[in-house]
N, C-alpha and C. Protein backbone atom coordinates (compact mmCIF):
# COMPACT_ATOMS: atom_id res chain seq x y z
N UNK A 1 115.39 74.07 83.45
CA UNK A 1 115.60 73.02 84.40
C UNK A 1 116.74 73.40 85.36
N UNK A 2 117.80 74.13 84.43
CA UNK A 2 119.15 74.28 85.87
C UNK A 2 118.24 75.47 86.19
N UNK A 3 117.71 76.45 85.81
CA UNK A 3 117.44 77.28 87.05
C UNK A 3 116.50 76.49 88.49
N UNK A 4 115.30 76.09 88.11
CA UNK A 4 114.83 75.47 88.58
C UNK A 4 115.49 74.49 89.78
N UNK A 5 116.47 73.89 89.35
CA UNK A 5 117.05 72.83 90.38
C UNK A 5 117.86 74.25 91.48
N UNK A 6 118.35 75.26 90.96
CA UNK A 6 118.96 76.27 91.29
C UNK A 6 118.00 76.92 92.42
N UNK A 7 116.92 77.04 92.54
CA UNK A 7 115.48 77.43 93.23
C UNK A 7 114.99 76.62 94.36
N UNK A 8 115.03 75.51 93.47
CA UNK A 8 114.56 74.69 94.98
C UNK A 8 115.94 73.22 95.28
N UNK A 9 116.41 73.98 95.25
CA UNK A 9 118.17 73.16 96.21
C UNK A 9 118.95 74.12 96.58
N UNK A 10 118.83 75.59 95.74
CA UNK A 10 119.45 76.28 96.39
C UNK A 10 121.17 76.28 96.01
N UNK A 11 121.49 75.78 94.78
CA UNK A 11 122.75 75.25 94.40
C UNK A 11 123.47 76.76 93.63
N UNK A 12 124.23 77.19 94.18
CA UNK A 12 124.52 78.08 93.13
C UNK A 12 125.12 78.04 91.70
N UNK A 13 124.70 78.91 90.88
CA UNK A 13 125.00 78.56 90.03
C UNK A 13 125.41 79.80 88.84
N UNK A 14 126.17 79.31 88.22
CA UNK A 14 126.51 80.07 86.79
C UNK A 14 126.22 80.00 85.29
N UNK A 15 125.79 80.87 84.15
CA UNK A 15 125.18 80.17 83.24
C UNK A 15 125.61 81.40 82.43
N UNK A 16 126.53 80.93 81.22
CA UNK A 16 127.55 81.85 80.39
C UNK A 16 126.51 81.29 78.63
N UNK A 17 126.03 82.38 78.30
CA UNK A 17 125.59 81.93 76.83
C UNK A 17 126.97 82.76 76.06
N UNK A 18 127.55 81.50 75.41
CA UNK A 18 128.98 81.66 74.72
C UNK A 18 128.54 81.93 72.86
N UNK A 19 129.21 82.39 72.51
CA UNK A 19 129.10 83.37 70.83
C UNK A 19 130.83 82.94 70.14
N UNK A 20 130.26 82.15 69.53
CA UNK A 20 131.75 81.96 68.18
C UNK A 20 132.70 81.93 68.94
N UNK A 21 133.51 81.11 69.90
CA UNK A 21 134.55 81.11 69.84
C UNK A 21 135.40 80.47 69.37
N UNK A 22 137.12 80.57 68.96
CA UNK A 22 137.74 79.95 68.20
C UNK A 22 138.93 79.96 68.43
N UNK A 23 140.29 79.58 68.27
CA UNK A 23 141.24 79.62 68.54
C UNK A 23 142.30 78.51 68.23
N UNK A 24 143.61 78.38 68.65
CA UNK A 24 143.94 77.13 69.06
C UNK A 24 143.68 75.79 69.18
N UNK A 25 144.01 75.06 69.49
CA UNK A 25 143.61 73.54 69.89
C UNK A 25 141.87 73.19 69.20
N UNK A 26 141.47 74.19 68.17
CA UNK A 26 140.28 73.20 67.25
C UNK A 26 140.46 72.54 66.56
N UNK A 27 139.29 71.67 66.42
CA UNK A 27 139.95 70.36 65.68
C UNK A 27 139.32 70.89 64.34
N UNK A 28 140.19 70.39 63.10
CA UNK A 28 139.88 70.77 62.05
C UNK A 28 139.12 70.38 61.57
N UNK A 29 138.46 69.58 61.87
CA UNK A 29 137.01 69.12 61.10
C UNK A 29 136.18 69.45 62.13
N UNK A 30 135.68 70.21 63.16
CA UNK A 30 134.72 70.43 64.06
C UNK A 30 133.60 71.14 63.26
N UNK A 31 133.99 71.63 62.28
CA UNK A 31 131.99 72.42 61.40
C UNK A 31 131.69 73.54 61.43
N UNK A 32 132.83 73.98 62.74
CA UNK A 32 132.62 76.17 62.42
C UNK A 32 132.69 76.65 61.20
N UNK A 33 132.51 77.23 61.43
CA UNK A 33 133.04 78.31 60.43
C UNK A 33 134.64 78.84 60.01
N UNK A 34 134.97 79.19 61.61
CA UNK A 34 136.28 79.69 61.18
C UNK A 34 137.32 77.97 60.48
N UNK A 35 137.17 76.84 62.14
CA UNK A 35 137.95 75.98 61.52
C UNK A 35 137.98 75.30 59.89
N UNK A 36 136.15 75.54 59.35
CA UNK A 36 136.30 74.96 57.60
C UNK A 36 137.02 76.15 56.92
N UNK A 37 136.96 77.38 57.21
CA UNK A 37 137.39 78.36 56.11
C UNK A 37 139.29 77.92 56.20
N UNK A 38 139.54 77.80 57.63
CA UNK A 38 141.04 77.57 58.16
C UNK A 38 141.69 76.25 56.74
N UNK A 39 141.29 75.37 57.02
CA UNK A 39 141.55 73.78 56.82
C UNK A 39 141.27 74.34 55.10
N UNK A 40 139.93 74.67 54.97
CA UNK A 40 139.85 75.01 52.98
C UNK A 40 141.02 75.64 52.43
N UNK A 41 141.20 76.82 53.49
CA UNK A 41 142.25 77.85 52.76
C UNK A 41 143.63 77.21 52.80
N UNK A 42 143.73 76.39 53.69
CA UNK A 42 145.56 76.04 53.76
C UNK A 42 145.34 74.54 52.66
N UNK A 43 144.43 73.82 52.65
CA UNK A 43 144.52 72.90 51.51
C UNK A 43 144.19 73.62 49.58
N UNK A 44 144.43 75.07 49.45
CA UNK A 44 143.75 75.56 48.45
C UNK A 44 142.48 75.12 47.89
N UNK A 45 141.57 75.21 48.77
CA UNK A 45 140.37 74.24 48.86
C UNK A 45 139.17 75.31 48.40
N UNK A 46 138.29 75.17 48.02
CA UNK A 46 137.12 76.90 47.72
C UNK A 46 136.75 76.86 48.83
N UNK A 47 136.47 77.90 49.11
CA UNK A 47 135.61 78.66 50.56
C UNK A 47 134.07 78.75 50.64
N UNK A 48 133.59 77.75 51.05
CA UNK A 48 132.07 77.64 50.82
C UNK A 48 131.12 78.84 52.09
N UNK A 49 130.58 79.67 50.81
CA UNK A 49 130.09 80.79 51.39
C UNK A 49 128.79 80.57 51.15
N UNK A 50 127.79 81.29 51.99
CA UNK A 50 126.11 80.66 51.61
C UNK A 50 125.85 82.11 51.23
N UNK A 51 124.82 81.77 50.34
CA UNK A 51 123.96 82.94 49.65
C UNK A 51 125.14 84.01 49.49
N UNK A 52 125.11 85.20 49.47
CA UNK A 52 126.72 86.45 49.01
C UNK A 52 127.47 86.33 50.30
N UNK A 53 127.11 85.73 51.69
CA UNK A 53 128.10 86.01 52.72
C UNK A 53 127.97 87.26 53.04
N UNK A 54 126.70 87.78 53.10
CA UNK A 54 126.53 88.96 53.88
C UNK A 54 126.01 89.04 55.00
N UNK A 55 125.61 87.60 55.86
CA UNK A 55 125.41 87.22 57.20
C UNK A 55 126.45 88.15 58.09
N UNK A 56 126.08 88.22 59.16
CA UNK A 56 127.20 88.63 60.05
C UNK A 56 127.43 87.58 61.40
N UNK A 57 128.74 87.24 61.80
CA UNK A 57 128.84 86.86 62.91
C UNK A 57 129.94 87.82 63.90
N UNK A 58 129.88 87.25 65.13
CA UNK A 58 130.88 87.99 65.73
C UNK A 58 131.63 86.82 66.65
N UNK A 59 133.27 86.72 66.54
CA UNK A 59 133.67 85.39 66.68
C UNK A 59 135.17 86.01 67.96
N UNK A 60 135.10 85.30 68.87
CA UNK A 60 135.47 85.84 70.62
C UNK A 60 136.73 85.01 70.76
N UNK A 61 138.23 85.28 70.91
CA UNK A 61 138.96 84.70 70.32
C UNK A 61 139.14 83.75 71.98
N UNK A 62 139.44 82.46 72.38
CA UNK A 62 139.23 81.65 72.87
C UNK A 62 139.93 82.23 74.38
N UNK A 63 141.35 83.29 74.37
CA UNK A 63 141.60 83.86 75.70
C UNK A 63 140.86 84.32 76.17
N UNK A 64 140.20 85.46 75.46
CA UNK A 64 139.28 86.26 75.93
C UNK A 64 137.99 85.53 76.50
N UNK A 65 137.41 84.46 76.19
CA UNK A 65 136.93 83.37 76.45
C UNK A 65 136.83 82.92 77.48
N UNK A 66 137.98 82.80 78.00
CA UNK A 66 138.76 81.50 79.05
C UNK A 66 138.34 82.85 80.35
N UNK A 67 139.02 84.25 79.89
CA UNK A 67 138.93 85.48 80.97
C UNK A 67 137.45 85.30 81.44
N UNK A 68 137.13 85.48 80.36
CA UNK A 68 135.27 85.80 81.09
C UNK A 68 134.65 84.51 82.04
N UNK A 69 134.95 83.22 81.65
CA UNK A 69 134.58 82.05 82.63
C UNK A 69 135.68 82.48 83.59
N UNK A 70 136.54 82.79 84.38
CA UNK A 70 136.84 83.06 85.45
C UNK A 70 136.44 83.86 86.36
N UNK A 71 136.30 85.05 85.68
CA UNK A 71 135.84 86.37 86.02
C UNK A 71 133.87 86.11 86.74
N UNK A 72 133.28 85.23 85.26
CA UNK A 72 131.76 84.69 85.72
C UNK A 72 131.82 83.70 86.90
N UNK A 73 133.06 82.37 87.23
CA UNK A 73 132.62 81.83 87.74
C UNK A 73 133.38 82.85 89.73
N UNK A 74 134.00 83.50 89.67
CA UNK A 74 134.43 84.42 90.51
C UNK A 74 133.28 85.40 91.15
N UNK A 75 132.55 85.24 90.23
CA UNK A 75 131.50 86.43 90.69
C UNK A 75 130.84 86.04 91.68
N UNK A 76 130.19 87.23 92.49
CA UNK A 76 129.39 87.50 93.41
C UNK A 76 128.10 85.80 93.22
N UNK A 77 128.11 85.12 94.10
CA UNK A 77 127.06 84.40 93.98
C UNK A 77 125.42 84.90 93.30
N UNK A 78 125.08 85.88 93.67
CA UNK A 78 124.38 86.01 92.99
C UNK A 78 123.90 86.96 91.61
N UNK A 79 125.43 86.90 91.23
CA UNK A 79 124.80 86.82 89.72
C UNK A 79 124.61 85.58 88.67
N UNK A 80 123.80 84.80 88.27
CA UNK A 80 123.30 83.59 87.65
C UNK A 80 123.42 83.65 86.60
N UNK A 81 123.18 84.52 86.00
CA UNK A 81 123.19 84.43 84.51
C UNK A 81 121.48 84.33 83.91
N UNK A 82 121.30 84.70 83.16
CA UNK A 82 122.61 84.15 81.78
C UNK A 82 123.25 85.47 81.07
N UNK A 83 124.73 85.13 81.19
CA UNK A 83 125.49 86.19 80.61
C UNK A 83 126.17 86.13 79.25
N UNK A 84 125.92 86.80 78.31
CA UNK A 84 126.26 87.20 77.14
C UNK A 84 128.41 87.31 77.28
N UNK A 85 128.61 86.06 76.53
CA UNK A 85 130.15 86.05 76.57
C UNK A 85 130.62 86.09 74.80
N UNK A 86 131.28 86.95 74.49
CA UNK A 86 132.02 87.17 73.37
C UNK A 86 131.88 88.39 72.83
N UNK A 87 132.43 88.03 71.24
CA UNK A 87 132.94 89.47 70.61
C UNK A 87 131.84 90.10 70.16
N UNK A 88 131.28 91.49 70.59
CA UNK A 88 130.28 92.50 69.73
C UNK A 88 130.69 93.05 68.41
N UNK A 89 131.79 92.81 68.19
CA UNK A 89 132.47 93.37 66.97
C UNK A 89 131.56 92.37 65.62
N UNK A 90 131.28 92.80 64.55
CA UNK A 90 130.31 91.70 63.84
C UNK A 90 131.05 92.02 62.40
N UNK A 91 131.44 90.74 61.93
CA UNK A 91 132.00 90.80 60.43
C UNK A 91 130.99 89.70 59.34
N UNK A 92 130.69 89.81 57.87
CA UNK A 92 130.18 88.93 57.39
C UNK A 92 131.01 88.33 57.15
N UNK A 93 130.09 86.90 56.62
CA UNK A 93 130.73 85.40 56.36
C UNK A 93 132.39 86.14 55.64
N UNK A 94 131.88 86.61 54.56
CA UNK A 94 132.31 86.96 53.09
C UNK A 94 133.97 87.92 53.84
N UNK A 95 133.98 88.72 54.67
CA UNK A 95 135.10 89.12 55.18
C UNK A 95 135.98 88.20 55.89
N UNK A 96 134.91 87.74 56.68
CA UNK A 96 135.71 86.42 57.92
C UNK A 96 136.56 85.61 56.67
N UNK A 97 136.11 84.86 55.13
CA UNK A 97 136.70 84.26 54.21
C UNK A 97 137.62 84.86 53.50
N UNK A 98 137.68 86.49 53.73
CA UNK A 98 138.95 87.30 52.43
C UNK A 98 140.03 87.65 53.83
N UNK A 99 139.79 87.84 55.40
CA UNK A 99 140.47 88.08 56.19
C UNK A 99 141.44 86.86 56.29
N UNK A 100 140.72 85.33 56.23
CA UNK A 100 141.54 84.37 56.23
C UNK A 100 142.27 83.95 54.71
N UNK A 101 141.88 84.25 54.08
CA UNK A 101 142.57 83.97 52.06
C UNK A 101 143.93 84.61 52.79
N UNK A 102 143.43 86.33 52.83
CA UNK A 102 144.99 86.65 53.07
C UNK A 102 145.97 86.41 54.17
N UNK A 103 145.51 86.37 55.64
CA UNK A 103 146.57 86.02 56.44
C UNK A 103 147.15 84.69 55.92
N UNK A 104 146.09 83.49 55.41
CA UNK A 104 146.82 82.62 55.10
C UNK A 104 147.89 82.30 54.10
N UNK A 105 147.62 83.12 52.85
CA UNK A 105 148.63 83.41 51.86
C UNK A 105 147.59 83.01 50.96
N UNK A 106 146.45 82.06 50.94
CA UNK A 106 145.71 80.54 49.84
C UNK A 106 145.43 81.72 49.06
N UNK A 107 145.25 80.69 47.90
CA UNK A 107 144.51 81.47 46.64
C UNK A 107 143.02 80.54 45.96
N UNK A 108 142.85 80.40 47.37
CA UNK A 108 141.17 79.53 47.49
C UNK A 108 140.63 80.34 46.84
N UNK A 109 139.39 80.10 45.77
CA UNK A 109 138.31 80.65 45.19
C UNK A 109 137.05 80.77 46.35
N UNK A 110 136.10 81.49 46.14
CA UNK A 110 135.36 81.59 47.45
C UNK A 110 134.02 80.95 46.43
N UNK A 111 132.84 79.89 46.62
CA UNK A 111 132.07 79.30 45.88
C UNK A 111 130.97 79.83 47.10
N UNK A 112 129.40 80.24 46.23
CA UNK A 112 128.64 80.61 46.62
C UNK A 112 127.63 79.47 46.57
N UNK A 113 126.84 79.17 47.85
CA UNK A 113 126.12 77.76 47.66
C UNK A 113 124.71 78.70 48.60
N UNK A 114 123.50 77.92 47.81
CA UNK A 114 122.29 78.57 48.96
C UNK A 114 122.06 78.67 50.18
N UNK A 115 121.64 79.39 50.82
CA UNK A 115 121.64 80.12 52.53
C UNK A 115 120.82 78.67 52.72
N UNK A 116 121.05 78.27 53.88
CA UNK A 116 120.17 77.00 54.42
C UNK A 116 118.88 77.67 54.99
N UNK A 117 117.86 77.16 55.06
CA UNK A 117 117.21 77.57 55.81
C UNK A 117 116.88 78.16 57.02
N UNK A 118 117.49 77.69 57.82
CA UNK A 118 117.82 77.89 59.16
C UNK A 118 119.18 79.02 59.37
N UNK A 119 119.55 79.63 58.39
CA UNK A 119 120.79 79.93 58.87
C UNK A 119 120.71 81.68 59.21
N UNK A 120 120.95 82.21 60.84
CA UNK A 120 120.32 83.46 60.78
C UNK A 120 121.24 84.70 60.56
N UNK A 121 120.77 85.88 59.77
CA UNK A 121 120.95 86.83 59.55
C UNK A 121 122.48 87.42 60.13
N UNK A 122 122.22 87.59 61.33
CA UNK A 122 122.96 88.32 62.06
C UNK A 122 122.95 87.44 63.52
N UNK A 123 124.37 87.59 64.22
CA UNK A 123 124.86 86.81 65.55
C UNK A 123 125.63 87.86 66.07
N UNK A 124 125.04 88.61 66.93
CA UNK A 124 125.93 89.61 67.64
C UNK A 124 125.53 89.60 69.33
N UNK A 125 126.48 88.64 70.28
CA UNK A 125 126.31 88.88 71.59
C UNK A 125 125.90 90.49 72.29
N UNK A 126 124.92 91.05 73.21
CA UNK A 126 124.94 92.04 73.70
C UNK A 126 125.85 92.01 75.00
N UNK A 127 126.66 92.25 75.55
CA UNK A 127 127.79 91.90 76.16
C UNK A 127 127.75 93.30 77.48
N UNK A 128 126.78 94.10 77.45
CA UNK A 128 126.47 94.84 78.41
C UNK A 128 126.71 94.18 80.09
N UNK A 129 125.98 92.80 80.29
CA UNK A 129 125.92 92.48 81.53
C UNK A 129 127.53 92.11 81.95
N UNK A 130 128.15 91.75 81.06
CA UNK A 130 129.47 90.98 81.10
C UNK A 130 130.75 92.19 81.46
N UNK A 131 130.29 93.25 80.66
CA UNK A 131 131.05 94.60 80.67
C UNK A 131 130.50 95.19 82.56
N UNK A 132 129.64 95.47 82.70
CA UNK A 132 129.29 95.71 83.87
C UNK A 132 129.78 95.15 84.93
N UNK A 133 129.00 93.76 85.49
CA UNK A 133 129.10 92.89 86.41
C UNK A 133 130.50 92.04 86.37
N UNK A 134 131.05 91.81 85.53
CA UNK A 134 132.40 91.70 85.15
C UNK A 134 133.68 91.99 85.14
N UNK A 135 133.00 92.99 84.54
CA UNK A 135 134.26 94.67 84.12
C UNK A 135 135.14 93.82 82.88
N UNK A 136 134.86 93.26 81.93
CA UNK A 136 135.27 92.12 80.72
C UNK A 136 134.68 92.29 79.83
N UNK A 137 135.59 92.61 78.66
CA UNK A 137 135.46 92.73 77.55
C UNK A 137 136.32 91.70 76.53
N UNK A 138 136.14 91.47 75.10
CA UNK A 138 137.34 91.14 74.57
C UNK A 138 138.63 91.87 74.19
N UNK A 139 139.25 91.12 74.15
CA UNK A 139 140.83 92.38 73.73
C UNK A 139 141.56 91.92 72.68
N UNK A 140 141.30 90.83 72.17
CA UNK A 140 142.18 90.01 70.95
C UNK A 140 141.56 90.36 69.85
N UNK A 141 141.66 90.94 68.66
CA UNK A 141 141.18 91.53 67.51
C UNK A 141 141.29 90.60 66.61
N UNK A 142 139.97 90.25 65.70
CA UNK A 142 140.04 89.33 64.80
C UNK A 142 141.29 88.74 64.16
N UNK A 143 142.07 90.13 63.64
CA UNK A 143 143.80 89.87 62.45
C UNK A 143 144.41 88.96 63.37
N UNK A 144 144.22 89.57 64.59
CA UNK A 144 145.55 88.86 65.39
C UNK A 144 145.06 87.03 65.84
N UNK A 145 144.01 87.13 66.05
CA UNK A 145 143.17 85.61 66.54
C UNK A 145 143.45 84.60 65.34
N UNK A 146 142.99 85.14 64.19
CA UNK A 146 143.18 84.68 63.22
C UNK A 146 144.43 83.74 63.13
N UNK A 147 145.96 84.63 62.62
CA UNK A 147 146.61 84.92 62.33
C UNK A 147 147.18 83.86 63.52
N UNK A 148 146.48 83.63 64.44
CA UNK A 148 147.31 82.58 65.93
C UNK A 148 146.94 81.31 65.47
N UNK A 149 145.52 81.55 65.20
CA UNK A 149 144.62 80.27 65.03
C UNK A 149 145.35 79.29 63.61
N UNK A 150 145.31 80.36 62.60
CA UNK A 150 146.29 79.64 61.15
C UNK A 150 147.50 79.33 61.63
N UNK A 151 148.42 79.92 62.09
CA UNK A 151 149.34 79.09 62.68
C UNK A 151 149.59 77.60 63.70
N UNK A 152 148.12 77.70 64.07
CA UNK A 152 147.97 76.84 64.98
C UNK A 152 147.49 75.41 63.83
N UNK A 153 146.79 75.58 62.99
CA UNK A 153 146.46 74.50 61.73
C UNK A 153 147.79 74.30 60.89
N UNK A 154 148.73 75.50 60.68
CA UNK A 154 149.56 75.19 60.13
C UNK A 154 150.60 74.05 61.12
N UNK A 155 150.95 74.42 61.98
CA UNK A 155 151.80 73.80 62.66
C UNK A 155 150.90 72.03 63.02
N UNK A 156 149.93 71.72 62.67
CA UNK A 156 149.07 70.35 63.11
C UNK A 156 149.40 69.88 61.58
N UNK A 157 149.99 70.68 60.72
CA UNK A 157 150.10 69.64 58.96
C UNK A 157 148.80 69.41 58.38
N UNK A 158 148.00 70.71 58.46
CA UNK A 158 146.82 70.63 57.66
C UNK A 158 147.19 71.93 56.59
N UNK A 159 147.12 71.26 55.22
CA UNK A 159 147.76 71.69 53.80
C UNK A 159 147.29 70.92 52.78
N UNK A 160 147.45 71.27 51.71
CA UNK A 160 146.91 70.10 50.20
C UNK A 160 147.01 68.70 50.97
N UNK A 161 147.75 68.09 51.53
CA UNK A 161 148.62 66.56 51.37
C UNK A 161 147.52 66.42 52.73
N UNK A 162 146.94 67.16 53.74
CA UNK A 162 146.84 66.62 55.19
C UNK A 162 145.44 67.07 55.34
């Protein structure tokens, strides 16, 4: 439909397909991934992993984020999209949950519950058009995103009590 209205009005337009991002200012109950593993691990809470957590995602830390919508909405009018925004780097569930145990310090147990149906394999943006037409990549490395993001739950008083 937006291309369409884009065709015959002639409106220009931009269209960013976004991949895991996370950071800062999430709210702790929003349903990601990273923010439940965040909020479990600082309340010593178990880490609900589906099937072994050998899914992979790849998760785009929210600057790097913010760069690429400038950079997309800056661009040449006619590039439209749809452009592939985030991290190609791909970790499973099961790492994303032992990367956060330890930056956070928790000594959360990690509990294995069945893969949902719906839940797919592998999530890895191809980020070619974005690297190109762009010249944008990510630059914030999981440890360090992480490691901002837990601080960022820590400092909101989410722990056993919150």
């Amino acid at each position: 439909m937006f291309f369409d209205y884009h065709r015959q009005h002639k409106v220009p337009i931009k269209v960013a397909r976004i991949f895991n991002t996370y950071g800062p200012r999430m709210h702790p109950n929003d349903g990601r991934v990273v923010s439940n593993f965040i909020v479990q691990a600082l309340r010593e809470e178990p880490l609900t992993i589906y099937r072994d957590g050998s899914q992979t995602r790849s998760f785009c830390y929210v600057d790097d984020m913010i760069e690429a919508f400038v950079r997309l909405m800056n661009s040449d009018e006619t590039l439209t999209g749809p452009v592939n925004l985030g991290n190609p780097h791909e970790f499973t569930i099961r790492e994303l949950a032992e990367k956060i145990l330890a930056l956070s310090g928790s000594r959360s147990p990690l509990v294995l519950k069945p893969l949902p149906a719906d839940d797919p394999r592998q999530r890895r943006p191809d980020i070619t058009l974005a690297r190109t037409a762009l010249n944008w990549e990510p630059k914030v490395f999981l440890d360090e995103g992480l490691a901002r993001t837990i601080a960022y739950f820590k400092a909101l008083g989410v722990n056993r009590e919150g």
